[in-house]
Protein backbone atom coordinates (compact mmCIF):
# COMPACT_ATOMS: atom_id res chain seq x y z
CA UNK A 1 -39.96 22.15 31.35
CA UNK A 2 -40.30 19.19 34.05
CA UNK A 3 -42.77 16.33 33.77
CA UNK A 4 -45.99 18.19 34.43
CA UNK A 5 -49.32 17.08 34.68
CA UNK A 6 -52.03 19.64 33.12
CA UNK A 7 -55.96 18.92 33.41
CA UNK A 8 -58.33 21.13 31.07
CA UNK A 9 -61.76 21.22 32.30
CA UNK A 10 -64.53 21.94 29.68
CA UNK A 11 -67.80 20.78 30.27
CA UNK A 12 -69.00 19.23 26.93
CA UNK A 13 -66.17 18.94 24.04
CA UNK A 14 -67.62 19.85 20.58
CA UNK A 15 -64.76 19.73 18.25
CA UNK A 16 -66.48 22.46 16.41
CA UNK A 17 -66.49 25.16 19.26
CA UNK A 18 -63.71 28.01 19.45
CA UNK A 19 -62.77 26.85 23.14
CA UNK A 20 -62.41 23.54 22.08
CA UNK A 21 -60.34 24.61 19.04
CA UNK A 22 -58.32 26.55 21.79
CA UNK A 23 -57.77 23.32 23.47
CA UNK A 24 -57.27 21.12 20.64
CA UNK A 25 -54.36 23.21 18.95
CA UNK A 26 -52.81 24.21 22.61
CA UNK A 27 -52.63 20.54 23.78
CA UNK A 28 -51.25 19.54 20.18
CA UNK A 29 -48.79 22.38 20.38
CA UNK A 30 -47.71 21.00 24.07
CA UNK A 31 -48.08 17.21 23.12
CA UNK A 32 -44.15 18.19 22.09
CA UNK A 33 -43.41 18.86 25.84
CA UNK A 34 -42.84 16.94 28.90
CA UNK A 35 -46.53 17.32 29.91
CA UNK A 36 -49.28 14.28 30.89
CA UNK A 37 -52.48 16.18 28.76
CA UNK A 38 -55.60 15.39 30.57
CA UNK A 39 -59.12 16.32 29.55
CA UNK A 40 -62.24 16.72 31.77
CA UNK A 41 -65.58 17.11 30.32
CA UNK A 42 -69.36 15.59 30.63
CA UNK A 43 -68.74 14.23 26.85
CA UNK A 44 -66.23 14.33 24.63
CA UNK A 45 -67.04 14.53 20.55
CA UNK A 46 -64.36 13.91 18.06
CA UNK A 47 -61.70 11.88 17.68
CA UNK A 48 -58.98 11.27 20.67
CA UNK A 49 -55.42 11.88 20.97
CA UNK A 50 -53.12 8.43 21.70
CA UNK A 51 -51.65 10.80 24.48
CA UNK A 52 -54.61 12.49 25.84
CA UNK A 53 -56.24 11.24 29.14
CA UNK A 54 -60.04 11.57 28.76
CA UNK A 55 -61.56 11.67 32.22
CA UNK A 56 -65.44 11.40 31.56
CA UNK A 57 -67.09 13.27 34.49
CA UNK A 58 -70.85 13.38 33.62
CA UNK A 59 -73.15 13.38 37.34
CA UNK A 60 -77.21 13.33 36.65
CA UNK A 61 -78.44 16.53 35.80
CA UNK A 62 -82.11 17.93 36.54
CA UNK A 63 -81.85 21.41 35.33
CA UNK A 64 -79.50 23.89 33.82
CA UNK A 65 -78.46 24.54 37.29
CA UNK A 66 -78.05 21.37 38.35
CA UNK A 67 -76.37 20.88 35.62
CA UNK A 68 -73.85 23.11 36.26
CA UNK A 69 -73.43 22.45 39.60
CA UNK A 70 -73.41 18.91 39.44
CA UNK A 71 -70.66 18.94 37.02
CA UNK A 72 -68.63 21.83 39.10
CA UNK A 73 -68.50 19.60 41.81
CA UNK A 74 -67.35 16.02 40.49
CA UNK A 75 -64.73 18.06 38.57
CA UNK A 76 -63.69 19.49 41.20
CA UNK A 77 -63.80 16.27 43.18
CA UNK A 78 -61.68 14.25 40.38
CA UNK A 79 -58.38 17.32 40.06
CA UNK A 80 -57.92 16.79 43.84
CA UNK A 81 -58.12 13.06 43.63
CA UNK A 82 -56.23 12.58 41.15
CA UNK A 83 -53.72 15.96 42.47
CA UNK A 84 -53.00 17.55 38.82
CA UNK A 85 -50.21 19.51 39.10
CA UNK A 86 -52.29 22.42 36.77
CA UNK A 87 -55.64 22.69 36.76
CA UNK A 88 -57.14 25.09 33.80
CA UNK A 89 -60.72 24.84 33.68
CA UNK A 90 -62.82 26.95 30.74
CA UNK A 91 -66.24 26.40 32.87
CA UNK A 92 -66.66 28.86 36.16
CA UNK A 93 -65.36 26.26 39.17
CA UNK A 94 -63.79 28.06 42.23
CA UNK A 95 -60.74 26.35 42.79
CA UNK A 96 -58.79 26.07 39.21
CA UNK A 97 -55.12 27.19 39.04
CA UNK A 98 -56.09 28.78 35.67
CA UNK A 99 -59.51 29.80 33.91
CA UNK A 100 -59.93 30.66 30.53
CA UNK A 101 -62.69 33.57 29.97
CA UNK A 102 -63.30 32.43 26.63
CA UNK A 103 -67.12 33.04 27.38
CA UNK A 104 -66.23 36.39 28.59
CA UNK A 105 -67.76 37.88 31.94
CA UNK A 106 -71.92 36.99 32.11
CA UNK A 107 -73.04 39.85 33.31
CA UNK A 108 -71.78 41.81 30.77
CA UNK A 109 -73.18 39.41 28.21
CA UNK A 110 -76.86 39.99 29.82
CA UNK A 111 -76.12 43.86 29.57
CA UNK A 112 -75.69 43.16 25.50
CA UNK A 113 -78.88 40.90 25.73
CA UNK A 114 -80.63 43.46 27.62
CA UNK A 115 -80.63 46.01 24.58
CA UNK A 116 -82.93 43.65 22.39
CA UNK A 117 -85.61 42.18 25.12
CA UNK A 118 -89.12 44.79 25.54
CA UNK A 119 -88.41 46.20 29.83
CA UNK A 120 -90.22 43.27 31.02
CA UNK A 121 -88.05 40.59 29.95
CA UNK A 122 -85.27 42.63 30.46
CA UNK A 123 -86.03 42.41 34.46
CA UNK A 124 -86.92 39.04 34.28
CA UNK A 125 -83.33 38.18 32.84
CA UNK A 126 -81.47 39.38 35.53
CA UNK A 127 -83.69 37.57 37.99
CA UNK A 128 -83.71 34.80 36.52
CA UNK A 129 -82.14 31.64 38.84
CA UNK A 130 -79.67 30.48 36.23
CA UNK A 131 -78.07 33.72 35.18
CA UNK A 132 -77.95 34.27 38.78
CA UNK A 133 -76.32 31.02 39.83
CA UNK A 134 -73.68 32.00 36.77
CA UNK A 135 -72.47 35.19 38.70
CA UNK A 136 -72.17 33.92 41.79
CA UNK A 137 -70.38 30.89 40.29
CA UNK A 138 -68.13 33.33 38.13
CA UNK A 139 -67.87 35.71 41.69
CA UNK A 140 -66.60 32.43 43.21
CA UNK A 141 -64.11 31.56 41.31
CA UNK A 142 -63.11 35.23 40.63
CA UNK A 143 -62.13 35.58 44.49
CA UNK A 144 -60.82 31.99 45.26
CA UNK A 145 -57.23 31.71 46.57
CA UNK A 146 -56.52 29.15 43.83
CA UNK A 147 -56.79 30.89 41.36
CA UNK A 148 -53.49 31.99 39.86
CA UNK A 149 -53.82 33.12 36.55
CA UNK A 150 -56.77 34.48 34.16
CA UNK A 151 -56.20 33.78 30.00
CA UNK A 152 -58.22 36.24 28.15
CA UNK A 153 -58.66 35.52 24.10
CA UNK A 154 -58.95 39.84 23.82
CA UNK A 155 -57.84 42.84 26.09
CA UNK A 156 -61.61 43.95 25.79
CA UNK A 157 -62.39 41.09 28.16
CA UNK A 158 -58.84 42.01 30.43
CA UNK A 159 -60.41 44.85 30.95
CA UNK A 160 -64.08 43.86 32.09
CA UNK A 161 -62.72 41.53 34.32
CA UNK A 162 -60.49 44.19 36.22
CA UNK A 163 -63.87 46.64 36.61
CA UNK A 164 -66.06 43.80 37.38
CA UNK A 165 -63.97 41.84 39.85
CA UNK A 166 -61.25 43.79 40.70
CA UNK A 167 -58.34 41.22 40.02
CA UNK A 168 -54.96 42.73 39.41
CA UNK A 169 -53.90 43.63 36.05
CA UNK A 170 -51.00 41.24 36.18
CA UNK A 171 -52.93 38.46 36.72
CA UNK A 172 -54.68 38.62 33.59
CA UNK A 173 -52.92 37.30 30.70
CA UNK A 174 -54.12 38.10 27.18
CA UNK A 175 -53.42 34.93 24.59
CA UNK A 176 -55.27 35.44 21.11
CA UNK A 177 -56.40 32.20 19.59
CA UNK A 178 -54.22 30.57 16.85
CA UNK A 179 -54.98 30.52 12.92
CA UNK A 180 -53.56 28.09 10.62
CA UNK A 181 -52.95 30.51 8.09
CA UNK A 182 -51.46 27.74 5.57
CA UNK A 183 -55.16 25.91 5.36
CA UNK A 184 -57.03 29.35 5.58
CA UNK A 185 -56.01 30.70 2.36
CA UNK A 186 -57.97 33.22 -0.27
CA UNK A 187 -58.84 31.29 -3.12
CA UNK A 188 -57.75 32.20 -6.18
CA UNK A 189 -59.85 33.58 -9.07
CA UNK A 190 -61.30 30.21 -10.87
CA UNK A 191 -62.08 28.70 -7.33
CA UNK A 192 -64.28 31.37 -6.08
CA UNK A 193 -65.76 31.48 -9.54
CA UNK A 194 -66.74 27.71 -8.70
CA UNK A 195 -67.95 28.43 -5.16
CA UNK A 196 -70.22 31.37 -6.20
CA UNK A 197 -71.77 28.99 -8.91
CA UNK A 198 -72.47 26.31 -6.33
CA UNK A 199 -73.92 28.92 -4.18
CA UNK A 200 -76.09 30.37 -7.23
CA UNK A 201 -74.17 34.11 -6.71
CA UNK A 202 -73.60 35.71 -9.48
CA UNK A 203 -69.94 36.40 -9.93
CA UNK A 204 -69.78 40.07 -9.77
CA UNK A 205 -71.79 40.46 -6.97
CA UNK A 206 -70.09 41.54 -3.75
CA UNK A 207 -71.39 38.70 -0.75
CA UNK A 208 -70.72 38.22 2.48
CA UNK A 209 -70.31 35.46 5.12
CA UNK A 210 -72.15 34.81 8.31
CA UNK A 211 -70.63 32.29 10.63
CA UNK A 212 -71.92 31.44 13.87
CA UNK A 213 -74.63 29.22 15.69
CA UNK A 214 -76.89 31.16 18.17
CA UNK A 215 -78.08 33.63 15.87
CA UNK A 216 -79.55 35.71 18.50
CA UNK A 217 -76.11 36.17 20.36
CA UNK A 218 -73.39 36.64 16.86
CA UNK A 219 -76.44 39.17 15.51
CA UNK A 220 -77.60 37.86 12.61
CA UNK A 221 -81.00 39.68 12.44
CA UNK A 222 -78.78 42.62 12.29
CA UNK A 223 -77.00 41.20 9.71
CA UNK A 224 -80.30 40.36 7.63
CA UNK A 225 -81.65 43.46 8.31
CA UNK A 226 -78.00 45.22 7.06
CA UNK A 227 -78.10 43.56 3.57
CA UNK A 228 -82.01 43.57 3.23
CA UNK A 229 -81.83 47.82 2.14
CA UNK A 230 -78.38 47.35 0.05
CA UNK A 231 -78.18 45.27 -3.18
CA UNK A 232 -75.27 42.56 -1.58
CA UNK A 233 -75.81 38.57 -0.64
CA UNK A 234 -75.39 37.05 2.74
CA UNK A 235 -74.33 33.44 2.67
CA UNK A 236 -75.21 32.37 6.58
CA UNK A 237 -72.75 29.13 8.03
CA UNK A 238 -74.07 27.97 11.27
CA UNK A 239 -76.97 26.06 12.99
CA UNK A 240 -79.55 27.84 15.50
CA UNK A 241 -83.41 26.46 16.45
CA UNK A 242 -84.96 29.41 15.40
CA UNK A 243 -83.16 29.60 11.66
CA UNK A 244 -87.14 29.49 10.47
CA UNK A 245 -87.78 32.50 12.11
CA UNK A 246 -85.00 34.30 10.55
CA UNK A 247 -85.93 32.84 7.09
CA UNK A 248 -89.33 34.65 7.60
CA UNK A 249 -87.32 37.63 8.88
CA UNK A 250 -85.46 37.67 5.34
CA UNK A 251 -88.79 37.06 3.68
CA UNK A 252 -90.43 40.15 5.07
CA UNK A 253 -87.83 42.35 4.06
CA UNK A 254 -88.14 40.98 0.58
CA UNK A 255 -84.18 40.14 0.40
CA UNK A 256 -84.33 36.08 1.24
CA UNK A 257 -83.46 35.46 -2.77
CA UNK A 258 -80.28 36.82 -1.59
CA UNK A 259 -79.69 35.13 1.54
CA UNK A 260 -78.82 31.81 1.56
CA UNK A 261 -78.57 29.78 4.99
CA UNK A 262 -76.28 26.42 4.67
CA UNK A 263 -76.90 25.05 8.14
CA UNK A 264 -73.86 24.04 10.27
CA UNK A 265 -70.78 22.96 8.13
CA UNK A 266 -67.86 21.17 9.13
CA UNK A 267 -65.36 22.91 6.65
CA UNK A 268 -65.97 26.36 6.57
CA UNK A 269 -63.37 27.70 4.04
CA UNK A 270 -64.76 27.33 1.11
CA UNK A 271 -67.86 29.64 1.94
CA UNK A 272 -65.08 32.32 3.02
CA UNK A 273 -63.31 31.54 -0.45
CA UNK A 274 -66.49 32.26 -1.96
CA UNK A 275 -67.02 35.71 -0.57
CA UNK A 276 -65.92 39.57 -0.43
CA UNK A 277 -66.10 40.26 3.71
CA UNK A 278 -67.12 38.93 6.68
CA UNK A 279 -70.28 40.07 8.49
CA UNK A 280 -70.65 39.84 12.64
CA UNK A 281 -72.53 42.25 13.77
CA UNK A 282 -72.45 40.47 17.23
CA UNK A 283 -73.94 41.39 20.66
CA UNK A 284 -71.48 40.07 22.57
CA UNK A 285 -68.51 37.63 21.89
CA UNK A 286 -64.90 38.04 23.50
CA UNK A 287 -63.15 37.11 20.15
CA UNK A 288 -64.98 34.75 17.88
CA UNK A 289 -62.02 32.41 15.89
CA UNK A 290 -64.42 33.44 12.28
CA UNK A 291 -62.83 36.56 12.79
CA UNK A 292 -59.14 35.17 12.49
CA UNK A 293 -60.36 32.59 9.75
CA UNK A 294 -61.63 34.74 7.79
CA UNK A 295 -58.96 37.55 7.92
CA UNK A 296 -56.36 34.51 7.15
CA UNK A 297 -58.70 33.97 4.26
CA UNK A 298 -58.16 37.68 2.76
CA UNK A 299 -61.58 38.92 3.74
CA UNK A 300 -62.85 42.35 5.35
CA UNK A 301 -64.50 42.16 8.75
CA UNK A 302 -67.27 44.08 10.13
CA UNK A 303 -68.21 43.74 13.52
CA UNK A 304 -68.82 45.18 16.73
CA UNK A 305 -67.39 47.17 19.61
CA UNK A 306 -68.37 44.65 21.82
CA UNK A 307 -66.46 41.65 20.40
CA UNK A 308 -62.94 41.18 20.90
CA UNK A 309 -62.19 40.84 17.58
CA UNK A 310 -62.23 44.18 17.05
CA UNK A 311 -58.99 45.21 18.27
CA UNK A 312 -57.78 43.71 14.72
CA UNK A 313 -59.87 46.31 12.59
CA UNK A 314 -58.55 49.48 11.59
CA UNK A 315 -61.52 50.84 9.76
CA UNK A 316 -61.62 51.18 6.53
CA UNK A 317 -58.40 49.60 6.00
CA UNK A 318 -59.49 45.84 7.06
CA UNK A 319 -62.84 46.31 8.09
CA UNK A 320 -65.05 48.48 9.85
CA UNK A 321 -66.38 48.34 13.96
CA UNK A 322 -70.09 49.91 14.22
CA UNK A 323 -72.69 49.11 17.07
CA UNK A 324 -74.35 45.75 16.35
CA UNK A 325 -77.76 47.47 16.41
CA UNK A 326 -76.74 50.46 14.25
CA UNK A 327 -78.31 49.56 10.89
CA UNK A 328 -77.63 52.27 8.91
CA UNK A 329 -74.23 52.51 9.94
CA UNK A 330 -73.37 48.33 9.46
CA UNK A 331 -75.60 49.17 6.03
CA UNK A 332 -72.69 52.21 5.01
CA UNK A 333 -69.92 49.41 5.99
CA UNK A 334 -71.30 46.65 4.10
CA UNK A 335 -71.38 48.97 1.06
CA UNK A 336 -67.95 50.37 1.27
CA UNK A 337 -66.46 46.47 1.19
CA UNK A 338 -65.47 46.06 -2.61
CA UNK A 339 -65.36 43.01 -4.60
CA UNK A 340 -62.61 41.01 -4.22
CA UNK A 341 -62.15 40.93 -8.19
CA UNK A 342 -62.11 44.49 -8.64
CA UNK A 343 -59.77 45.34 -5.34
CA UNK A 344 -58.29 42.89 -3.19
CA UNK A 345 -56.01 45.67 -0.69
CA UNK A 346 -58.46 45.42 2.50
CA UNK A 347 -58.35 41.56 2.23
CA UNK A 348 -54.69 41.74 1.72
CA UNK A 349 -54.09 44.19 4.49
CA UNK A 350 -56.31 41.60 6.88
CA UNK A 351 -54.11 38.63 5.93
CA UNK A 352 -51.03 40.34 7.17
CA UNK A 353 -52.80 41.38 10.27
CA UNK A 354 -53.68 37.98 11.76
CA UNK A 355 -49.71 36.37 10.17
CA UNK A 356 -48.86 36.30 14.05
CA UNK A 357 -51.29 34.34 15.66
CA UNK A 358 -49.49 31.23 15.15
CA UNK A 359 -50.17 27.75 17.07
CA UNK A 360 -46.09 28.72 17.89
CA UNK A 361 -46.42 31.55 19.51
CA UNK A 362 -49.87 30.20 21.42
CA UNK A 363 -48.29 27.56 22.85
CA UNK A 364 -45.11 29.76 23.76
CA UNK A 365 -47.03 31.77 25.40
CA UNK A 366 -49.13 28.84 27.44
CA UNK A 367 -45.87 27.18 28.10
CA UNK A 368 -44.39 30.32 29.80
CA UNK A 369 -47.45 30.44 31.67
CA UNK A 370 -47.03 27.12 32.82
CA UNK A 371 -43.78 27.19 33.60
CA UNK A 372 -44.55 30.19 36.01
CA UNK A 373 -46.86 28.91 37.66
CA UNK A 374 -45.43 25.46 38.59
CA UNK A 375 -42.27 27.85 39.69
């Protein structure tokens, strides 16, 4: 591949966020090609590359609009100054060469939303000025001339995109995130003895993990609701502003003693070592990287139809898919996940599902991209 200079736009860089992870193991994975790695965001977290530009693009801001806009612009502003030769941005900006849905379409988002607001709100949402300025920004971009190519982390969000915007199939490239599947590993039988003592669960208890922040969004008063009728333990990995209310949420339903929230966490493996399955009954998310990490990790999912992450499930064999606000059905699938001591097949059968999504094959896949595009 010739010399190429690549910019990746991405508004504020949290080294724990999945698009960021996206970013972090695709630019390490090109780092070993001919390419000038440049990075635009508002503010970057984490530690840098030696080979990675960091252009720090952060206009004032007034409002979440503003914000947006603001930062739309001087990004924009900054790739034709400095005349990138590819331009992939993961915010909505008309005029990238590439976007990366890794949000997935809004609209569709707000539809998921929708189900759990009273009528009023509901109306209120779709009027409101931000969500507005989102869909028009998204619409933008959509129909710009620029734009040359679409990356998609599931084919659920391929094929919103065609209905919603009518871009052309082959436009639309689906790339699944990577998983390091020699650091995500099941633990064996005296470390998850360990774990479950650290979390106070007893050992023959069948638990399962939570991980996500905005609780509203990944579904975890579903998921509190699901384990508050059944006899199993929820351990919950992520942060939200509203984790009191949830608490009390637990607390009514008289199952908090077996609910245990550990805030956001850095390393998440060892609360996946610790546990039997995975639990995301989420509203809307176009493929959450928990899903991969914890499949690597030899555990069950259960999610939803409306996450991306469920074209890895084949029920009842590595997980099970039911409607993120069907209780009693989430409630049968959380009962039908065994412990991992007495029968480890579903976990197994995960592991094998995810050994493809390597960094090698992600970064194949980019770099073919790449490559047609600067052809």
């Amino acid at each position: 591949m010739k010399h190429c200079r690549l910019a990746i736009v991405r508004q504020k860089y949290r080294p724990d966020g999945g698009a960021e992870r996206f970013v972090s193991r695709a630019l390490e994975a090109l780092s070993a090609h001919d390419m000038e790695l440049n990075v635009i965001t508002r503010q970057w977290q984490g530690e840098r590359q030696d080979n990675w530009h960091i252009h720090i693009c952060d206009p004032m801001k007034l409002g979440r609009i503003s914000r947006e806009k603001g930062f739309a612009n001087a990004a924009r502003e900054l790739w034709q100054r400095e005349n990138f030769d590819i331009v992939q941005s993961h915010e909505r900006i008309a005029g990238c060469d590439i976007y990366r849905a890794g949000d997935g379409v809004h609209r569709r988002w707000l539809m998921q939303r929708a189900r759990i607001l009273p009528a009023w709100r509901q109306k209120w949402m779709f009027l409101d000025r931000y969500h507005r300025y989102v869909m028009q920004a998204e619409q933008a971009m959509y129909q710009a001339p620029e734009l040359k190519a679409v990356i998609c982390n599931a084919e659920m969000v391929k094929r919103e995109i065609i209905e919603d915007f009518s871009i052309s199939a082959n436009k639309i490239h689906v790339i699944y995130n990577a998983i390091d599947s020699s650091r995500f590993v099941p633990a064996n039988e005296a470390r998850r003895g360990e774990l479950r003592d650290e979390l106070a669960i007893p050992q023959s208890a069948v638990a399962l993990v939570f991980v996500g922040s905005g609780f509203e969004r990944k579904g975890l008063a579903g998921a509190i609701k699901t384990i508050a009728n059944t006899d199993r333990y929820l351990v919950v990995v992520g942060q939200d502003k509203a984790e009191k209310q949830y608490k009390e949420l637990a607390q009514s339903l008289g199952c908090l003693n077996r609910v245990r929230f550990m805030g956001m966490q850095k390393n998440t493996l060892p609360f996946y070592q610790a546990v039997d399955g995975l639990l995301l009954p989420t509203l809307y998310d176009p493929f959450p990287n928990v899903i991969l990490e914890a499949m690597a990790c030899g555990l069950p999912v259960i999610t939803s139809p409306t996450c991306g992450g469920a074209e890895f499930i084949t029920t009842g064999q590595n997980g099970y898919v039911c409607d993120a606000l069907n209780i009693t059905q989430l409630s049968d699938a959380v009962m039908a996940i065994p412990s991992r001591l007495i029968d480890e097949n579903m976990g197994i059968f995960a592991r094998e599902c995810v050994r493809d999504a390597t960094p090698e094959k992600l970064s194949q896949q980019l770099i073919s991209l790449y490559q047609n595009i600067l052809d």
